[in-house]
Protein backbone atom coordinates (compact mmCIF):
# COMPACT_ATOMS: atom_id res chain seq x y z
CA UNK A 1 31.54 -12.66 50.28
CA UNK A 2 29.38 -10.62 52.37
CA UNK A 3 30.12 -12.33 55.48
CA UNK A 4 34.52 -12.21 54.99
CA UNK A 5 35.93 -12.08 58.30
CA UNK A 6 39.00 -9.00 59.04
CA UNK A 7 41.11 -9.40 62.42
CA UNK A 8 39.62 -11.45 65.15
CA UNK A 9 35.98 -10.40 65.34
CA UNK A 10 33.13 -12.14 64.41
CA UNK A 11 31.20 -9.25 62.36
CA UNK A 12 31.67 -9.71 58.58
CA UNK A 13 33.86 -6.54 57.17
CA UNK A 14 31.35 -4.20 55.84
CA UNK A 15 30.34 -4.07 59.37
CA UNK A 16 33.75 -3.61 60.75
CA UNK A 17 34.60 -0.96 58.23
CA UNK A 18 31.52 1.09 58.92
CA UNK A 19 32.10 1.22 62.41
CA UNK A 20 35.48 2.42 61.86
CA UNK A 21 34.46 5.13 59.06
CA UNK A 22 31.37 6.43 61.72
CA UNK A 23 34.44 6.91 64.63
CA UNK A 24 36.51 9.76 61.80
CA UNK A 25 32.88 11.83 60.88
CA UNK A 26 33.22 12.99 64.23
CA UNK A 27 31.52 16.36 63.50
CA UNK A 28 29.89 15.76 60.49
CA UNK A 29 26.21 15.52 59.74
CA UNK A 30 26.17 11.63 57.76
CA UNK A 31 24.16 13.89 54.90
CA UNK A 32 27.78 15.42 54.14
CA UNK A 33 30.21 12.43 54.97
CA UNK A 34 28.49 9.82 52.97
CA UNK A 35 29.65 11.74 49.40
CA UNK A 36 33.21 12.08 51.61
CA UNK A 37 33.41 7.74 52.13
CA UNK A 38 31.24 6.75 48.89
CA UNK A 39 33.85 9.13 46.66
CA UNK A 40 36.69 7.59 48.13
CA UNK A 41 35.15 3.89 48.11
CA UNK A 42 34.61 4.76 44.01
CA UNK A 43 37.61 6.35 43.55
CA UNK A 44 39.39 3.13 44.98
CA UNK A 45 37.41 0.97 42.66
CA UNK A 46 37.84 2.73 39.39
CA UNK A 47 41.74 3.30 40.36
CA UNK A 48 42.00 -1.14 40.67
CA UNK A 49 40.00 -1.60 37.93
CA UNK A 50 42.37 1.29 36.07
CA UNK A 51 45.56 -0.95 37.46
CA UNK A 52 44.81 -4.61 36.17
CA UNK A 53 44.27 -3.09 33.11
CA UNK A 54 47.56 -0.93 33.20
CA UNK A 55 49.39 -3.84 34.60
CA UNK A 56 48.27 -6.35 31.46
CA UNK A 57 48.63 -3.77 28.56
CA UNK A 58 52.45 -3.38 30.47
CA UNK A 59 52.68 -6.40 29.70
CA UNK A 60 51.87 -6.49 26.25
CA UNK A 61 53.64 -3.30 25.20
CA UNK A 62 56.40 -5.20 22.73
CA UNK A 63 52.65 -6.21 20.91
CA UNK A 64 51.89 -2.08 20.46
CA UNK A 65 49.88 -2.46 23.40
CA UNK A 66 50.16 1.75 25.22
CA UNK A 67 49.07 1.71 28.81
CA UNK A 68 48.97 5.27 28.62
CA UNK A 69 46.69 5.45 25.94
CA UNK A 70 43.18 6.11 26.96
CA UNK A 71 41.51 4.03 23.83
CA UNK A 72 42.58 1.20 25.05
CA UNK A 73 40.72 2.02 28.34
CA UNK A 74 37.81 2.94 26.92
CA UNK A 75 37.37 -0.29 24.73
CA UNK A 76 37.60 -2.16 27.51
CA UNK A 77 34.48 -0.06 29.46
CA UNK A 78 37.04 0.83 32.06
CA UNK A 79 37.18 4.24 33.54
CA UNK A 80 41.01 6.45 32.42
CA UNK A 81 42.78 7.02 35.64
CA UNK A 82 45.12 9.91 35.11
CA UNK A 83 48.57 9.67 37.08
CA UNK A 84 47.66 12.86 39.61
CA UNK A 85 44.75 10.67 40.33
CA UNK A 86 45.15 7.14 41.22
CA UNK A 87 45.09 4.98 44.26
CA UNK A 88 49.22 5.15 45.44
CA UNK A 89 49.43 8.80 44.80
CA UNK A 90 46.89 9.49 46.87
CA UNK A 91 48.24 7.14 49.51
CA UNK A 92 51.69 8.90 49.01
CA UNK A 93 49.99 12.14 50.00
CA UNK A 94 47.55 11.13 53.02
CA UNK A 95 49.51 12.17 55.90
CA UNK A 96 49.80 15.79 54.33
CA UNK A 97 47.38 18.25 55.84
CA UNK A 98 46.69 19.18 51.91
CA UNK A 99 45.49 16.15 51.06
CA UNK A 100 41.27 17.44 50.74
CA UNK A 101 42.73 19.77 47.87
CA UNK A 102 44.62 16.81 46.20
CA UNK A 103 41.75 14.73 46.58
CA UNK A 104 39.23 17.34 44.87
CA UNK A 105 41.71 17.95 42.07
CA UNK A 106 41.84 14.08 41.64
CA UNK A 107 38.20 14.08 40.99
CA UNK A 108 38.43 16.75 38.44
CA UNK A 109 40.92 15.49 36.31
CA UNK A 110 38.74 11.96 36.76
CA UNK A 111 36.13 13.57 35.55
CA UNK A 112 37.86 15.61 32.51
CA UNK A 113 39.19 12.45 31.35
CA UNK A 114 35.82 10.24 31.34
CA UNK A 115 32.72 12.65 29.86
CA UNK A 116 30.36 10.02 31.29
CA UNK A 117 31.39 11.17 34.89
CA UNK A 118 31.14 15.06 34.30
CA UNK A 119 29.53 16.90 37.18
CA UNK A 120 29.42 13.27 38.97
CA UNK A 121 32.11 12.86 41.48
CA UNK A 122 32.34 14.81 44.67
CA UNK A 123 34.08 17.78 45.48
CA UNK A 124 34.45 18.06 49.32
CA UNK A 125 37.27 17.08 50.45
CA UNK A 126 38.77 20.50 51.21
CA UNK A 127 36.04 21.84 53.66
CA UNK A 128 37.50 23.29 56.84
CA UNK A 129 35.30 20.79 58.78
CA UNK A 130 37.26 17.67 57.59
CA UNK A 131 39.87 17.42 59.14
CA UNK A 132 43.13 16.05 57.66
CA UNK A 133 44.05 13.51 60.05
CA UNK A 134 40.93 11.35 60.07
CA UNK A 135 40.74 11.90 56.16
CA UNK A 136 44.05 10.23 55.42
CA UNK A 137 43.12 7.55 57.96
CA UNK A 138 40.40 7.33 55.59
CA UNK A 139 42.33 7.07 52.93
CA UNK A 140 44.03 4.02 54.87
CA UNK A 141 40.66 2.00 55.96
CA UNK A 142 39.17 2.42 52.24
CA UNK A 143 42.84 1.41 50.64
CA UNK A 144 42.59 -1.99 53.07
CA UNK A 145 39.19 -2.99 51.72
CA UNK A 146 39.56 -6.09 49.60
CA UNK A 147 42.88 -5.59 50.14
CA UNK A 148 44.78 -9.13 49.27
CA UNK A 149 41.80 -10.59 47.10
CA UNK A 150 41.89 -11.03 43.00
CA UNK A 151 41.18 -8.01 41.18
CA UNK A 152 38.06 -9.40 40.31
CA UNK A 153 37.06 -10.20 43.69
CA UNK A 154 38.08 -6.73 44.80
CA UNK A 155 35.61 -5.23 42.11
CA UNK A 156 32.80 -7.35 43.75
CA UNK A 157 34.07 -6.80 47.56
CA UNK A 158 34.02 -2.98 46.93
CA UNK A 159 30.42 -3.04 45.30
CA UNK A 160 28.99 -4.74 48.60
CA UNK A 161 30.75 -2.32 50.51
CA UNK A 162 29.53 0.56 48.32
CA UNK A 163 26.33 -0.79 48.98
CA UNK A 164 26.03 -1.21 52.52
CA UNK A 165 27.57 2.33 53.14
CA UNK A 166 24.61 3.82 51.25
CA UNK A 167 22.16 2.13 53.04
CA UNK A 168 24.06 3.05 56.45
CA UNK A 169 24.21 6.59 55.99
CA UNK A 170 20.32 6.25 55.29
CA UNK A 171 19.58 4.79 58.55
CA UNK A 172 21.87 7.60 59.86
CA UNK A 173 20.07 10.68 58.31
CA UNK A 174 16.97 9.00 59.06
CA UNK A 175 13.90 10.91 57.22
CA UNK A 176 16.27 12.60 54.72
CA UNK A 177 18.04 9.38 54.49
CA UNK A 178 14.62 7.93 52.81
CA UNK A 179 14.81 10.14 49.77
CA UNK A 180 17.59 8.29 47.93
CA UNK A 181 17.28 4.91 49.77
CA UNK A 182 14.98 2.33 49.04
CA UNK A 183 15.53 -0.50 51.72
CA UNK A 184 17.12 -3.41 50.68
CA UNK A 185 14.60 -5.68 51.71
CA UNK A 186 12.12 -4.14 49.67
CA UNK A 187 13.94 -3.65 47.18
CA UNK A 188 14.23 -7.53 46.87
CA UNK A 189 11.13 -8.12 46.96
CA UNK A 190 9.98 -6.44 43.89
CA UNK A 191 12.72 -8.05 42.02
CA UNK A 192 12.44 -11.52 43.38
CA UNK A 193 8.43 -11.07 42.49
CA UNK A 194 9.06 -9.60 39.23
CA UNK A 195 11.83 -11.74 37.89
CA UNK A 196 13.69 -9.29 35.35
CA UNK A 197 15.69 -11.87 33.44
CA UNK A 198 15.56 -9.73 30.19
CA UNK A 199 14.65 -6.49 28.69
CA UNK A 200 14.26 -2.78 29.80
CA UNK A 201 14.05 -2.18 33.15
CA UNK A 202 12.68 1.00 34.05
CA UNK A 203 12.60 3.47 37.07
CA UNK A 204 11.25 6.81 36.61
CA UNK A 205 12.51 8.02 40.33
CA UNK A 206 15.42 5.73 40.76
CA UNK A 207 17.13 7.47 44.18
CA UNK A 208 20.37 5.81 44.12
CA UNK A 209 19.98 3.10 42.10
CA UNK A 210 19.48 0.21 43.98
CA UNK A 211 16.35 -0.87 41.51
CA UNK A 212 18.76 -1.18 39.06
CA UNK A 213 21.92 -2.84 41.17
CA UNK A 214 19.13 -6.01 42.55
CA UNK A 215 18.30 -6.73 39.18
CA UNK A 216 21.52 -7.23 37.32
CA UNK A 217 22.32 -8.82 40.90
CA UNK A 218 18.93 -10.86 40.01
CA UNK A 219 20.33 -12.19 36.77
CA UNK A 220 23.62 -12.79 38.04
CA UNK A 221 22.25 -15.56 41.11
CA UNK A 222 19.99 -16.99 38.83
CA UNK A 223 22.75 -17.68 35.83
CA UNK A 224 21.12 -15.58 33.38
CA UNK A 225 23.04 -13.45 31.08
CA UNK A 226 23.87 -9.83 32.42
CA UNK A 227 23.88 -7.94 29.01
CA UNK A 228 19.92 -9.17 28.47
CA UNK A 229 18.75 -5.86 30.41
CA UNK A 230 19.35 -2.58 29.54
CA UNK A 231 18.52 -0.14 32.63
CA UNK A 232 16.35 3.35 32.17
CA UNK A 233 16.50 6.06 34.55
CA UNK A 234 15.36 9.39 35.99
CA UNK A 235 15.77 11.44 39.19
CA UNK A 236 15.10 14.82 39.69
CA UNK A 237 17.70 15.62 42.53
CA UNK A 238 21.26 15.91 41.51
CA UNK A 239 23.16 15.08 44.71
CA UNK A 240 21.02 11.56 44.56
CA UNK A 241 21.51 11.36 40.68
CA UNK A 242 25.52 11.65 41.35
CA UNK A 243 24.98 9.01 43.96
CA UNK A 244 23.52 6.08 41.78
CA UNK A 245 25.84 7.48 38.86
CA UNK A 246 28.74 5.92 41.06
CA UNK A 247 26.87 3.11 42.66
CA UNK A 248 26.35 1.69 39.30
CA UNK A 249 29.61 2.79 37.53
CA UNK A 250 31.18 0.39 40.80
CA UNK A 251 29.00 -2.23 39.52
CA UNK A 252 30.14 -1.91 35.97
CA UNK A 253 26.61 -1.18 35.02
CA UNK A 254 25.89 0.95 31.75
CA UNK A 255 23.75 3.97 33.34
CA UNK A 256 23.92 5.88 30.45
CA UNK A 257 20.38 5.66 29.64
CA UNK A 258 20.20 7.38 33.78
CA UNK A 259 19.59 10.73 32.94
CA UNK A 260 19.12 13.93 35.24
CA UNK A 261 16.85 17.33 35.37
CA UNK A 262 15.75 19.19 38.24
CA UNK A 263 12.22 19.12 36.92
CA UNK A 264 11.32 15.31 37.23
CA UNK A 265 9.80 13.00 35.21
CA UNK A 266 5.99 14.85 35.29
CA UNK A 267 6.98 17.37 33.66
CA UNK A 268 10.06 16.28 31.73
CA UNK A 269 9.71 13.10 30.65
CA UNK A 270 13.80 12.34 29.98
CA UNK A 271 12.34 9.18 28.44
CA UNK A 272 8.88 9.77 26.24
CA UNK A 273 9.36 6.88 23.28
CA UNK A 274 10.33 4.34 25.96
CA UNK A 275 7.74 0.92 26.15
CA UNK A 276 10.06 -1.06 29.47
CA UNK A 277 9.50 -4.57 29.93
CA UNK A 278 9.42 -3.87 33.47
CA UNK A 279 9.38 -0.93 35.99
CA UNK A 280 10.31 -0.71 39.17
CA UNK A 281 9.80 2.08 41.63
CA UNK A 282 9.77 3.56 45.07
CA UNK A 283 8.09 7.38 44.37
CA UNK A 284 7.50 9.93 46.87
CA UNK A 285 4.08 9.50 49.07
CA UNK A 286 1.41 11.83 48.55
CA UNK A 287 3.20 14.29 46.80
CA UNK A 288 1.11 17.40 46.23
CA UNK A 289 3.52 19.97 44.00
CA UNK A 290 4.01 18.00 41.43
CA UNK A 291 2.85 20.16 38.39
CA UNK A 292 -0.31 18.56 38.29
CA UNK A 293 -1.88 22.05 37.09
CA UNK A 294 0.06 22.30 34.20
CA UNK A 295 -0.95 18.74 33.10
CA UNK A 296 -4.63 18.85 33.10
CA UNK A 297 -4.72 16.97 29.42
CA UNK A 298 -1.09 15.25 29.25
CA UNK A 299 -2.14 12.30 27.21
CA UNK A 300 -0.67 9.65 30.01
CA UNK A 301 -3.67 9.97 31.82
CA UNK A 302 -5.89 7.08 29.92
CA UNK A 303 -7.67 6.03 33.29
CA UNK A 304 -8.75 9.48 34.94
CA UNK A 305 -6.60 12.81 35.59
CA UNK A 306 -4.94 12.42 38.63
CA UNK A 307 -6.04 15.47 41.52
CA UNK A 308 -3.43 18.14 41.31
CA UNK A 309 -3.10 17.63 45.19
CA UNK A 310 -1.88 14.01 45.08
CA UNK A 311 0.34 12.52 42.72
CA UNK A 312 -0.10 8.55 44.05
CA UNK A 313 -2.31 7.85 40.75
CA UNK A 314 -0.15 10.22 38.75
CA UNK A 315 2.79 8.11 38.95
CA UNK A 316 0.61 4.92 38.39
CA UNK A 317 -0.24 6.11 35.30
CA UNK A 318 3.16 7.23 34.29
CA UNK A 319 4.73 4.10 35.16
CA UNK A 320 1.56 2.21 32.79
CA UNK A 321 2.04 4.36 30.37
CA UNK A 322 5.85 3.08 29.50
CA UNK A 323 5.14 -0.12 29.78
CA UNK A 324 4.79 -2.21 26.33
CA UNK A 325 1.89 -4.46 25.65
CA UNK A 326 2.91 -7.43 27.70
CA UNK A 327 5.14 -5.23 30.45
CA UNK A 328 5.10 -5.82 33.99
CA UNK A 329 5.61 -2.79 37.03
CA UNK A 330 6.00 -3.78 41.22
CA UNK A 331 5.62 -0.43 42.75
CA UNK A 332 5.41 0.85 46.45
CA UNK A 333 2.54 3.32 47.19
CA UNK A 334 1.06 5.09 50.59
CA UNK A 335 -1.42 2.79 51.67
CA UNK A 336 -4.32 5.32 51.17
CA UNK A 337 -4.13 4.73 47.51
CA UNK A 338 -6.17 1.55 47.48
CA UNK A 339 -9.14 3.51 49.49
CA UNK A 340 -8.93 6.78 49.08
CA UNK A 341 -11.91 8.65 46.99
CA UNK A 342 -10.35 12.13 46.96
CA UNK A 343 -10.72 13.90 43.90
CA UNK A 344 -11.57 11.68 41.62
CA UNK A 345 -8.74 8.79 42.72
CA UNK A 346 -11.62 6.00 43.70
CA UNK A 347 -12.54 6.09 39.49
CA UNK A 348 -8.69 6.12 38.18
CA UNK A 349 -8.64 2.67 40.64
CA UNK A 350 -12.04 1.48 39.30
CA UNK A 351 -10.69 1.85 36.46
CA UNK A 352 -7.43 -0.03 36.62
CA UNK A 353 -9.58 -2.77 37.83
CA UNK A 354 -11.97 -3.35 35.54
CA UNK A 355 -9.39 -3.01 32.75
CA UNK A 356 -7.49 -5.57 34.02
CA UNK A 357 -4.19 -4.22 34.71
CA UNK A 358 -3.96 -4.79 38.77
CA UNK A 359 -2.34 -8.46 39.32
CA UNK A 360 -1.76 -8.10 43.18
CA UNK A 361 -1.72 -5.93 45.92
CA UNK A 362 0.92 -6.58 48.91
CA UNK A 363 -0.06 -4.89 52.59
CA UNK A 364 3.43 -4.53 54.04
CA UNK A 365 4.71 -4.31 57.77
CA UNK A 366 4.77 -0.73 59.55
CA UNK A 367 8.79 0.91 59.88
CA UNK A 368 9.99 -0.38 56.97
CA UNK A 369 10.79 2.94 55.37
CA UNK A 370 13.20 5.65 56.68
CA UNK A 371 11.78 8.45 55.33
CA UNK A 372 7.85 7.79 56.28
CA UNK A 373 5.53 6.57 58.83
CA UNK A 374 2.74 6.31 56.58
CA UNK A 375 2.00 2.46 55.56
CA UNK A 376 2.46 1.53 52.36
CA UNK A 377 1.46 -1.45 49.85
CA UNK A 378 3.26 -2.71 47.05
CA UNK A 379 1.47 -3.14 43.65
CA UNK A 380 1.71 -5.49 40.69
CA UNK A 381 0.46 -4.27 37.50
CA UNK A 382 0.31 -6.18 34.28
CA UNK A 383 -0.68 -4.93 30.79
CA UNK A 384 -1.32 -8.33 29.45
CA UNK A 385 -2.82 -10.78 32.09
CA UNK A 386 -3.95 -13.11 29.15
CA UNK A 387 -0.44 -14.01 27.75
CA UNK A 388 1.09 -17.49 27.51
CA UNK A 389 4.26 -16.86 29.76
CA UNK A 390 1.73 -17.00 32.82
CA UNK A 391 -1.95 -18.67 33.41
CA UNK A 392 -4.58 -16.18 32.27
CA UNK A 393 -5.49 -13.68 35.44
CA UNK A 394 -7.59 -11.45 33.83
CA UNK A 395 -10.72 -11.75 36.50
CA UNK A 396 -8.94 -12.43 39.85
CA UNK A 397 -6.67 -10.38 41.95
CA UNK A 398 -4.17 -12.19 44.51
CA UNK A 399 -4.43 -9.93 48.03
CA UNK A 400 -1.43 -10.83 50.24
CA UNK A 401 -1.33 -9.25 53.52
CA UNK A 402 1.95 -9.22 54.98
CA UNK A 403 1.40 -6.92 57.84
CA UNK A 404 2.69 -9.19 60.47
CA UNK A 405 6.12 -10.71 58.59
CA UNK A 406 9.53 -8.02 59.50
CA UNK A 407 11.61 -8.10 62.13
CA UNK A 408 13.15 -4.91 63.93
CA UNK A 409 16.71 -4.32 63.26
CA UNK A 410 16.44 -0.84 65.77
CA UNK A 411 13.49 0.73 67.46
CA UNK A 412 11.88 2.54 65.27
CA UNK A 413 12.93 0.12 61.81
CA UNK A 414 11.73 -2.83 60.75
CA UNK A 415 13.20 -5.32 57.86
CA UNK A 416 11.94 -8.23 55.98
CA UNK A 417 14.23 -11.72 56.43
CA UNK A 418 15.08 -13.74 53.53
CA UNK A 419 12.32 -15.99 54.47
CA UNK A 420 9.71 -13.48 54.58
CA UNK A 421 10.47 -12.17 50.95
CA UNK A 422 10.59 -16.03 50.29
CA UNK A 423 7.10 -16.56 51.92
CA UNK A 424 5.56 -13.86 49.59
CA UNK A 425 7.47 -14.11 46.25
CA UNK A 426 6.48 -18.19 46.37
CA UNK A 427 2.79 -17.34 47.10
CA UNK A 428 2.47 -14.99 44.12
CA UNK A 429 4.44 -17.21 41.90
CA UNK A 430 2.44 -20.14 42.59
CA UNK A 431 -0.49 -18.45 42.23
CA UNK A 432 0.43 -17.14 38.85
CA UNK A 433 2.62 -19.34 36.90
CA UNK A 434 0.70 -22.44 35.11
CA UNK A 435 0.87 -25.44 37.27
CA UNK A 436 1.98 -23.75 40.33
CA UNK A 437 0.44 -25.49 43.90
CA UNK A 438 -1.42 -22.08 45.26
CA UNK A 439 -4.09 -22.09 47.85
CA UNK A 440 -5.78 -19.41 50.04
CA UNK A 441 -4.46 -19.00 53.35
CA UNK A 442 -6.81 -17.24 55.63
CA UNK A 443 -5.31 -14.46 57.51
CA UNK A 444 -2.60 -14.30 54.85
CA UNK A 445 -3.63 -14.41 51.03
CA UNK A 446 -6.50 -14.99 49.22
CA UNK A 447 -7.19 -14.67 45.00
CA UNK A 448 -10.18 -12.75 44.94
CA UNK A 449 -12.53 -12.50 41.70
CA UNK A 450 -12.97 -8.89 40.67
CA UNK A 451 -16.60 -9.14 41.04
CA UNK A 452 -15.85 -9.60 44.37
CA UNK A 453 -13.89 -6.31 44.47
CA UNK A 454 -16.55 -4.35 42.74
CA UNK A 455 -19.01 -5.35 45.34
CA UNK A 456 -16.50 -4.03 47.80
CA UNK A 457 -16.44 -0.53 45.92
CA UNK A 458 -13.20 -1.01 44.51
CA UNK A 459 -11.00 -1.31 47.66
CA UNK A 460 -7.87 -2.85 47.87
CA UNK A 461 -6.76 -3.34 50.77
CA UNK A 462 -5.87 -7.19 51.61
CA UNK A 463 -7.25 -7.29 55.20
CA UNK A 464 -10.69 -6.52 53.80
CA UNK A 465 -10.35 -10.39 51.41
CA UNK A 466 -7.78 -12.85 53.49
CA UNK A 467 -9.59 -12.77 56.28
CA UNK A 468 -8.96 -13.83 59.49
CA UNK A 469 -6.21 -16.24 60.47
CA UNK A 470 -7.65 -20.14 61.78
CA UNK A 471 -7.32 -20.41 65.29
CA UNK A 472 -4.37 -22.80 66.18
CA UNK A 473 -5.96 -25.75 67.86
CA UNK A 474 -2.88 -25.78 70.42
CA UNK A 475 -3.28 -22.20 71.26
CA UNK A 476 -2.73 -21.61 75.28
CA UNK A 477 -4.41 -19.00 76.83
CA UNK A 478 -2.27 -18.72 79.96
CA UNK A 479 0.75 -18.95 78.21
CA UNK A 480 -0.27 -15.71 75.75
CA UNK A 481 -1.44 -14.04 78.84
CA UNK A 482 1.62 -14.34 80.71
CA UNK A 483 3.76 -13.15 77.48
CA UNK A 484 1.30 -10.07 77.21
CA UNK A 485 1.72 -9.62 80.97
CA UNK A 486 5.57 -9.87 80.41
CA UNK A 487 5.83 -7.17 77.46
CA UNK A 488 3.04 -4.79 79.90
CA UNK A 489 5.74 -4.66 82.50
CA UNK A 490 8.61 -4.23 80.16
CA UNK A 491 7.00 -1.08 78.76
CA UNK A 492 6.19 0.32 82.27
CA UNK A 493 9.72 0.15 83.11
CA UNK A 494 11.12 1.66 80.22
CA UNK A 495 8.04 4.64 80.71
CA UNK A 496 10.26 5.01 84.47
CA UNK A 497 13.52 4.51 83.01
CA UNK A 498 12.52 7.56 80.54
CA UNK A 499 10.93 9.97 83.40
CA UNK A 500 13.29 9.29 85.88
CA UNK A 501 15.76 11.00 82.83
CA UNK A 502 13.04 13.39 82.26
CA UNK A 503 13.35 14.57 85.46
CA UNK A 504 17.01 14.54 85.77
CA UNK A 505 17.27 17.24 82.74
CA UNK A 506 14.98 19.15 84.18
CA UNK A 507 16.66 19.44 87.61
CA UNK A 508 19.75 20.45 85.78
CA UNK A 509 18.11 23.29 83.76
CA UNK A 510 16.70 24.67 86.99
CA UNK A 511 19.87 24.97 88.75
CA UNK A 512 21.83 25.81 85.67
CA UNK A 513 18.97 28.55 85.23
């Protein structure tokens, strides 16, 4: 599905379509035109989902069946698509330079309609700086998407789409893009290590959602039911809120359990009974305003209170906190968490060790995230290393370091391949599940006993227990020297290539001074 072909081109549609899309911002910052594309690419899905229904109670309207009647609608979890505001009116109306204010009033009545999508949908479409051409052309590209598949296809089309878009405009926006996009790659990673085939899933700073959209996705590929997790949510900022509000809604995931306040999930908890089955997050680095003053004695902090600087063991604590007794949590952290001393943090991580709760640490690749430069690590936390699902862990840790796996996908971002995730989810599942054919790798992994990691202070950092890689016995000197030689020279002329520019602007700005 991903890789359907449009015209004669060989790149697979959602490529196509975002190429087109980026050519009519002209003007616009991606900040403000991804709500512009994503509203429309939502309003086009809940409009065909609003039609095969519409078409089929038609149909059946000598049985009592009312098309107009939004009961039926809502029985049938599908979203009431008022006449003003569906698909062919708008297209009707996409040539007129007044089509931004029939747009916004499409969204309202939307939303007045459906209660779950209050204060969701954008509003945007009548700013001066949109202009009315390229917005019905818009209209036309989005209206052509899926455009001669099943309905049901369409639904599924329009989610990828959705999807890619969002992570698009976050390679766009580039730092700000960060803040409500977790990379897919790593993103599948924590669900392909965690396996959420039932339960609560749970994440307390969910961005836009994705979490939640690659593990229903998870459960899908691997033919488990979909309705055996139930998805909990917070965010703190609206605009990102609004945007995982539609990207599941286009999935025809429940996100009513999603909820929204500006203070976050420190200091309002929107979910305080919940015990998840699993959690997984992406939290802000080294946040230091994060109310930590005002929470001196909250009762979450069982393993130390977290410095009010720093909220990395603040949110590890959170996220332990809601899970139940045999819950599991894959979370991304700045990489200075499994060192750092600060304020009391080296204790909080003794004492997640020696209680058990730390299953594995991940070192990941540099450039993987948007928003940061910092390094991060993923870790695996389990409240109940002894239980039967899984071989008793309780006094080893399994250290993967993964620094070296990515590829770059532009100059300044890197991504994890299908194989790499592979590579790492396979080493931690052998190494966990009964029977499964693990062995150390030096350079790589290595299951370390925690005495080991007490004589080493508590660190965690994987390069300080894989080791270093064996030497390959076919290893050519003269060959790696040439290569190294190679890349030297590349760099020198790209160092020229930029001065010689350098220079250029500067000769201009003298003689336009």
């Amino acid at each position: 599905m991903a890789k359907k072909k449009i015209n004669s081109t060989d790149e697979p549609l959602e490529k196509q379509l975002w190429k087109t899309a980026d050519k009519l911002r002209k003007n616009i910052d991606a900040a403000e035109y991804k709500h512009v594309v994503l509203g429309l690419i939502f309003l086009k899905y809940i409009s065909d989902a609003f039609e095969e229904l519409y078409a089929r109670l038609k149909a059946e309207e000598g049985q009592g069946a009312d098309p107009e009647d939004k009961d039926e609608y809502k029985a049938e979890n599908v979203f009431f698509v008022p006449a003003e505001a569906r698909w062919n009116m708008l297209v009707s109306q996409a040539k007129q330079p007044t089509i931004g204010i029939t747009i916004d009033a499409a969204m309202d009545a939307i939303e007045k309609e459906n209660p779950s999508l209050k204060g969701v949908l954008p509003k945007v479409y009548a700013r001066q700086n949109l202009d009315p051409t390229s917005l019905g052309e818009l209209i036309d590209l989005v209206g052509n998407i899926a455009l001669g598949d099943t309905k049901s296809r369409s639904a599924d089309v329009l989610g990828h789409v959705f999807e890619y878009f969002l992570g698009e405009f976050a390679l766009a926006e580039g730092k700000k893009g960060g803040q409500f996009y977790t990379p897919r790659s790593v993103v599948e990673l924590l669900v392909e290590m965690l396996e959420p085939y039932h339960g609560r899933v749970f994440d307390p700073c969910c961005g836009s959602g994705g979490m939640f959209v690659q593990s229903e996705k998870f459960v899908t590929q691997h033919q488990g039911k979909i309705n055996d997790i139930s998805i909990y949510g917070q965010e703190s900022n609206q605009t990102t809120w609004r945007l995982c509000k539609m990207n599941l809604a286009i999935r025809g995931i429940d996100s009513s359990q999603v909820k929204w306040n500006n203070e976050g999930s420190f200091l309002n908890d929107a979910h305080k009974d919940l015990k998840s089955d699993f959690i997984i997050a992406n939290p802000p680095f080294n946040v230091s305003d994060w109310g930590g003053d005002l929470l001196r004695k909250d009762g979450r902090w069982q393993y130390g209170v977290p410095p009010t600087g720093n909220a990395n063991f603040a949110w590890l604590q959170h996220f332990i906190y809601h899970l139940n007794p045999s819950g599991q949590a894959g979370v991304v952290l700045a990489k200075g968490a499994l060192t750092s001393k600060t304020s009391g943090e080296g204790d909080i991580r003794k004492s997640l060790v020696e209680e058990g709760l730390i299953d594995c640490i991940v070192n990941l690749p540099a450039k993987l995230f948007l928003n940061t430069q910092i390094p991060a690590a993923l870790w695996f936390l389990s409240r109940n290393r002894k239980n039967g699902k899984f071989r008793d862990r309780s006094g080893e840790i399994l250290f993967i370091d993964a620094r070296n796996l990515g590829h770059l996908i532009n100059r300044r971002t890197r991504e994890l391949s299908d194989d790499d995730i592979r590579q790492i989810t396979e080493t931690y599942h052998n190494w966990r599940n009964p029977g499964g054919q693990y062995k150390d790798v030096p350079g790589f992994c290595a299951s370390v006993p925690v005495e080991r990691v007490k004589e080493l202070d508590y660190v965690l950092t994987p390069g300080r227990y894989v080791g270093l890689p064996d030497e390959e016995d076919d290893f050519d000197f003269n060959e790696r020297f040439t290569a190294l030689k190679a890349e030297w020279e590349e760099q020198l002329k790209e160092e020229a290539r930029l001065n010689e520019i350098i220079a250029a602007n500067l000769s201009k700005i003298r003689i336009n001074g």
